[in-house]
Protein backbone atom coordinates (compact mmCIF):
# COMPACT_ATOMS: atom_id res chain seq x y z
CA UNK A 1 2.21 -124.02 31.23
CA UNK A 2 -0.74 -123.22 28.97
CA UNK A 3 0.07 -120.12 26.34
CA UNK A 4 -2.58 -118.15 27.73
CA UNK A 5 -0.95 -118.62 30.93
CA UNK A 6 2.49 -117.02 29.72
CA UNK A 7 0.57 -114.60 27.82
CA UNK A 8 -1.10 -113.54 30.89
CA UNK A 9 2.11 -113.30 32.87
CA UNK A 10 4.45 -111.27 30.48
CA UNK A 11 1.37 -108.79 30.04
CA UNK A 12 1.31 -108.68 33.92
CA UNK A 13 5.22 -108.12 34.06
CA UNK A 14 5.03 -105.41 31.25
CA UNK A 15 2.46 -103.48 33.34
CA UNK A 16 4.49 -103.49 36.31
CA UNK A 17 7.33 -102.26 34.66
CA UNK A 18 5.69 -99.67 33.13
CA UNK A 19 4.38 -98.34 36.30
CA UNK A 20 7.69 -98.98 38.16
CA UNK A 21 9.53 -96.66 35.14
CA UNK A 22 7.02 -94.36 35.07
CA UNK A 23 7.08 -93.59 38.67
CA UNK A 24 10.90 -94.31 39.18
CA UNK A 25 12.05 -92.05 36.29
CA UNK A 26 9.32 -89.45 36.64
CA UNK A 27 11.24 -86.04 37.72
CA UNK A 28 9.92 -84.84 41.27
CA UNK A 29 7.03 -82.29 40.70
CA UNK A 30 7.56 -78.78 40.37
CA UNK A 31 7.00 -75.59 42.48
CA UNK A 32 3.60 -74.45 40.28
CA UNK A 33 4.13 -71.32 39.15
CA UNK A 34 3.41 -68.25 41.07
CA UNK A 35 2.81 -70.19 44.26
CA UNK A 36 3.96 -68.51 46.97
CA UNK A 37 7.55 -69.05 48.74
CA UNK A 38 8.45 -68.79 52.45
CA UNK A 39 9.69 -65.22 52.81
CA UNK A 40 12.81 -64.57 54.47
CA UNK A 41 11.48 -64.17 57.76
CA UNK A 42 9.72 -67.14 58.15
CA UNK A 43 12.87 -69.20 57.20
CA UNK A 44 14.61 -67.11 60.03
CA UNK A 45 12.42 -67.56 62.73
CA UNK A 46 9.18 -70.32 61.29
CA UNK A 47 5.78 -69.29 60.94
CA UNK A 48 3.85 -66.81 63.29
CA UNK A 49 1.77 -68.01 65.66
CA UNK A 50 -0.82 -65.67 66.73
CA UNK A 51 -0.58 -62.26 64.83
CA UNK A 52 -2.88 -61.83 61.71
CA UNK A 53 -0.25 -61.68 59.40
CA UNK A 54 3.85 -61.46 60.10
CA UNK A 55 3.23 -58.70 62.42
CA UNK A 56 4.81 -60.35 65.52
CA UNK A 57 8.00 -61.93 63.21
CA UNK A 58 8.51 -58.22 61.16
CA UNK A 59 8.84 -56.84 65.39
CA UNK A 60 10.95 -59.28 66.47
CA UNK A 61 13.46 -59.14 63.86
CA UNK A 62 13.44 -55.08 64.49
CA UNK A 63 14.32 -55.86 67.94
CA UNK A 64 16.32 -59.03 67.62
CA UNK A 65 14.15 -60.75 70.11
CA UNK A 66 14.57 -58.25 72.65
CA UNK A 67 13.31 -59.34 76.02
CA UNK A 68 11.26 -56.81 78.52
CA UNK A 69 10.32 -54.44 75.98
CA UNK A 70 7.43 -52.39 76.26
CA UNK A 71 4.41 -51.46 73.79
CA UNK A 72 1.37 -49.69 73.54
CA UNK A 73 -1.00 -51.42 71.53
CA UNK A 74 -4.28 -48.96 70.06
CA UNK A 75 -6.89 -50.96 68.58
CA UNK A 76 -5.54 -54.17 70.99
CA UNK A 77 -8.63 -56.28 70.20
CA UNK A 78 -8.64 -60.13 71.63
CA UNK A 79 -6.07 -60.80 73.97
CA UNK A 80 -4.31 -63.55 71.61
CA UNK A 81 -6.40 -63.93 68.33
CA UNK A 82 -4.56 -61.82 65.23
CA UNK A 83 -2.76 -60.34 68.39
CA UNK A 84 0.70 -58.14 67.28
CA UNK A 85 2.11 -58.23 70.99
CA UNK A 86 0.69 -61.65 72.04
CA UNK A 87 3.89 -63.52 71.32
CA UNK A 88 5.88 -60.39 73.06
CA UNK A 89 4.29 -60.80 75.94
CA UNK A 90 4.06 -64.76 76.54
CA UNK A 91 7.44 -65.59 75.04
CA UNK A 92 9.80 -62.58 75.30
CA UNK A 93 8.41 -61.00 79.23
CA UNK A 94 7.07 -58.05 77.29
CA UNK A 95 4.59 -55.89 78.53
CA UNK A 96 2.49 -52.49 78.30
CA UNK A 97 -0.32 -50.96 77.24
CA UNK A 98 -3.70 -52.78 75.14
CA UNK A 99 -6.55 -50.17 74.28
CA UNK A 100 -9.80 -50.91 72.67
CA UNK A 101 -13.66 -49.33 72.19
CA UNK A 102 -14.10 -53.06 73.26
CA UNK A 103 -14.72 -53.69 76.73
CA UNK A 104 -15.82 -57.06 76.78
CA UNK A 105 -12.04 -57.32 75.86
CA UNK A 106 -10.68 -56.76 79.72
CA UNK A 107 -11.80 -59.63 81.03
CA UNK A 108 -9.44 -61.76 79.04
CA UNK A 109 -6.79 -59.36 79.19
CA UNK A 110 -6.70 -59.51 83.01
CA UNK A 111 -6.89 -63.00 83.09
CA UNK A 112 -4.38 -64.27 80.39
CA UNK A 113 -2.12 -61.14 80.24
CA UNK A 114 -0.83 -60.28 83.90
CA UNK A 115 2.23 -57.85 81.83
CA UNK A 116 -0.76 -56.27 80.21
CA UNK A 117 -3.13 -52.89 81.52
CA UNK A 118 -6.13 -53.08 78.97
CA UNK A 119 -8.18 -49.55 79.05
CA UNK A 120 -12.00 -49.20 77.24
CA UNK A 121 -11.01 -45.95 75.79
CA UNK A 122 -11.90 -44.31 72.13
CA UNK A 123 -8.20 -42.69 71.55
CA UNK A 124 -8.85 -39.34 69.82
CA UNK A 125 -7.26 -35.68 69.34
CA UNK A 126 -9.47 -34.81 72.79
CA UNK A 127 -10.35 -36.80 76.21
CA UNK A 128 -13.44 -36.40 78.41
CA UNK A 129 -15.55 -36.81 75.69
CA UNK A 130 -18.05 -39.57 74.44
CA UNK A 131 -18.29 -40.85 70.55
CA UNK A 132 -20.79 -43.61 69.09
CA UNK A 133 -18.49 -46.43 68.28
CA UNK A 134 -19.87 -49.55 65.92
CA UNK A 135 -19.27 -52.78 66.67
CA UNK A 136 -19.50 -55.18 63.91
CA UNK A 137 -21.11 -58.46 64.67
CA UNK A 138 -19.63 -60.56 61.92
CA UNK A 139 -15.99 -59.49 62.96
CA UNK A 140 -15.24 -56.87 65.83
CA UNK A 141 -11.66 -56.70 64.86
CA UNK A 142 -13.27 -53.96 61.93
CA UNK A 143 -15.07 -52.18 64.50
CA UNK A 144 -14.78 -48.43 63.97
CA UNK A 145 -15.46 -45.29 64.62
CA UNK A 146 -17.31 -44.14 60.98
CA UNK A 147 -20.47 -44.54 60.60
CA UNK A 148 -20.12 -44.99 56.67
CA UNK A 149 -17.50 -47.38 57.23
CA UNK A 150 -19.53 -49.46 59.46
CA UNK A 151 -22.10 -49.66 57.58
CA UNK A 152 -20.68 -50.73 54.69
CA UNK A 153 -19.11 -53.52 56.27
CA UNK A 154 -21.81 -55.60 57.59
CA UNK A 155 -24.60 -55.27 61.27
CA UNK A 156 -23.22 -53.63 63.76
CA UNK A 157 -24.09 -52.48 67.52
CA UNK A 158 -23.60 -49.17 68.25
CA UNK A 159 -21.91 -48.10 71.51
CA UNK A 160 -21.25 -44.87 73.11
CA UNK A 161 -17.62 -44.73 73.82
CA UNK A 162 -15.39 -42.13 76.30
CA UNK A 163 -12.53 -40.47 74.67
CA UNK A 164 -9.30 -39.79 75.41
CA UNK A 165 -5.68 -38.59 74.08
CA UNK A 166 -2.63 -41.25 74.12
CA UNK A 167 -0.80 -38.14 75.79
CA UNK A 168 -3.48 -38.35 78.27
CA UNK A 169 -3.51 -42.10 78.71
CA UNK A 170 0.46 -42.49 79.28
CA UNK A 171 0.34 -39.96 81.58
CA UNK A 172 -2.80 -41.49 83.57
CA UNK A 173 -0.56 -44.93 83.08
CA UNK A 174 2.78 -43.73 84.07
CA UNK A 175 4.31 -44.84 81.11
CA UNK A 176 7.43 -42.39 79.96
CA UNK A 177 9.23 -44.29 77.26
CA UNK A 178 8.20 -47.24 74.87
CA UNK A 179 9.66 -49.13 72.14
CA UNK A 180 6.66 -50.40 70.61
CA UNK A 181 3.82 -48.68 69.22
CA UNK A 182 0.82 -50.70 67.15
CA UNK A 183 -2.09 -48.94 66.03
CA UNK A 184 -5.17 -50.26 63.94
CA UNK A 185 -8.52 -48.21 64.32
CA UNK A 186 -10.14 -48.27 61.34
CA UNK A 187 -9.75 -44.64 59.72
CA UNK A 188 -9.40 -43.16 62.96
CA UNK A 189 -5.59 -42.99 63.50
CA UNK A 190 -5.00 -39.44 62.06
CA UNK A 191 -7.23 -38.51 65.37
CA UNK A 192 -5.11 -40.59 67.26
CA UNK A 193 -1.75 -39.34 66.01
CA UNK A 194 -3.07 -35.89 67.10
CA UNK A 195 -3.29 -36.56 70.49
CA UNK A 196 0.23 -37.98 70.14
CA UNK A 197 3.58 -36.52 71.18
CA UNK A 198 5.27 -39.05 69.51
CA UNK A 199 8.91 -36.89 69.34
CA UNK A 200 8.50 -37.29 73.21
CA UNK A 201 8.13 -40.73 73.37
CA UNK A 202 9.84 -41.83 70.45
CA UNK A 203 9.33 -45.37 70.07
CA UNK A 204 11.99 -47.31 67.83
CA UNK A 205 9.02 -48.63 65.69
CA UNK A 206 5.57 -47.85 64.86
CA UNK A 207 3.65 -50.71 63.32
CA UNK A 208 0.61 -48.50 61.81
CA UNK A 209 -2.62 -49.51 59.26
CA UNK A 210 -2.69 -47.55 56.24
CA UNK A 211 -6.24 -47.37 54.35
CA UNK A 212 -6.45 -45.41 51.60
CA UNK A 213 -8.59 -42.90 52.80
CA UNK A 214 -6.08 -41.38 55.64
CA UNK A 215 -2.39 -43.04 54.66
CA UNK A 216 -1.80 -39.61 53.28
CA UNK A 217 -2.27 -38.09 56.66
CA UNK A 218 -0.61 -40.45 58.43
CA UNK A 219 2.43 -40.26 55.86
CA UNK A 220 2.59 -36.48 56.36
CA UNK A 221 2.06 -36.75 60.49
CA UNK A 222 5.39 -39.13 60.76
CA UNK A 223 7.77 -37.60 58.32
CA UNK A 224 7.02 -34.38 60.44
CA UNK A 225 7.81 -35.93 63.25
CA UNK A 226 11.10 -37.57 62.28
CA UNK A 227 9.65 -41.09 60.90
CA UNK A 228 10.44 -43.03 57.57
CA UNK A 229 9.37 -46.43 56.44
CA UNK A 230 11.72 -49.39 57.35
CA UNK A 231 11.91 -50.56 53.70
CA UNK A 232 13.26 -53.87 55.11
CA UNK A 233 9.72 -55.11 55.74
CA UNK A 234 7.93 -53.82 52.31
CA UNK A 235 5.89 -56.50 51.18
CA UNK A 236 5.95 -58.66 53.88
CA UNK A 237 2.71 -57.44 55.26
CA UNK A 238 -0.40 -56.58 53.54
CA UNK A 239 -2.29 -54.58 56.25
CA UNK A 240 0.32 -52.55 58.01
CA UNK A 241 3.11 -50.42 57.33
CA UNK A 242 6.47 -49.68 59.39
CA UNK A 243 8.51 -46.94 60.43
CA UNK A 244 11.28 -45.91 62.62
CA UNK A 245 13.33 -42.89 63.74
CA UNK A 246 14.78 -41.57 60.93
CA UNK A 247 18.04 -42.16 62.50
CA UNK A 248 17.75 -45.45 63.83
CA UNK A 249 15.77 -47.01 60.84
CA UNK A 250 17.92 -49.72 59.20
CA UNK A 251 17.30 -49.40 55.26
């Protein structure tokens, strides 16, 4: 064999090696830093599946997967897209109560949730009323009430809306007890809460959106009324807070 030959071959054999040890000895890569970790809930039950954040895992852990529950959803939006009760409904015979300013909303509501009533209602401190509502065209789901907010956030189509109280609504929907209650209006639930007898009703958990603006309100309305956060869930969601009876609220 010619000495460029051999030459040729142990260069050949050296590279291999090199690339087998440096692949074969080569410690597994690393977690980067500050990436994100599977929280505790999603190792207990996997990822969510429709709710915009861990809205639908945070309720079923309250309840333990608690089958025929009820809920009364304010600010219900699409009938499965960033939906809290979706997954209540379809996997766990749920059912209740979806309100939105939205009407195009029903349609889907009657036809892909039959445990469902969906009402076109502006839920306020008064009923038999009418508000202008603004519909944002880039994303209804930040629809609102305000004016300023609206237009801060983008085009919008404005809407004249009827009003009424939750009080009002339960009542018109026969509905005496609940366990769930979501609410996400944009800056209008202190109005909402008004209209609310919640120590009637007392449902075990209140999933609720906090901005800035009104948190103080709604902080004051449900520690007068008997309601603390479930610290269990801090972090774990970035849009909405949770609270519960003061005497059933696990800590």
């Amino acid at each position: 064999m010619k000495r460029t030959h051999v030459l040729i071959i142990l260069l050949l054999v050296s590279a291999g090696a090199f690339v087998y040890f440096n692949f074969v000895d080569r410690p597994a890569p690393s977690v980067p830093a500050g990436a994100a970790e599977p929280n505790w809930l999603v190792r207990k039950y996997g990822p969510k599946h429709f709710s915009q954040h861990d809205e639908e895992l945070i309720i079923r852990d309250f309840f333990g997967d608690k089958r025929t529950g009820v809920f009364v959803d304010v600010g219900a939006n699409h009938y499965r897209v960033n939906s809290t009760t979706y997954y209540l409904e379809k996997y766990l015979g749920w059912g209740g109560l979806a309100i939105d300013a939205i009407a195009d909303f029903k349609k889907e509501y009657d036809l892909y949730r039959p445990l469902t009533r969906f009402f076109c209602f502006y839920v306020s401190d008064h009923s038999d009323d009418r508000v202008d509502f603004y519909i944002n065209q880039q994303n209804k789901r930040i629809s609102t009430g305000s004016g300023d907010l609206a237009r801060k956030q983008g085009p919008f189509e404005k809407a004249e809306i009827a009003t009424i109280t939750l009080n009002d609504l339960l009542a018109r929907a026969g509905i005496e007890r609940f366990d769930l209650l979501s609410m996400d209006i944009e800056l209008a639930e202190p109005a909402a809460l008004a209209g609310f007898d919640i120590k009637k009703y007392r449902p075990a958990l209140v999933c609720i959106e906090l901005h800035v603006e009104v948190r103080r309100q709604i902080l004051d309305y449900l520690s007068k009324n008997g309601y603390q956060a479930v610290h269990k869930y801090d972090g774990l969601d970035p849009l909405n807070e949770y609270f519960a009876p003061v005497r059933q609220s696990p800590q």
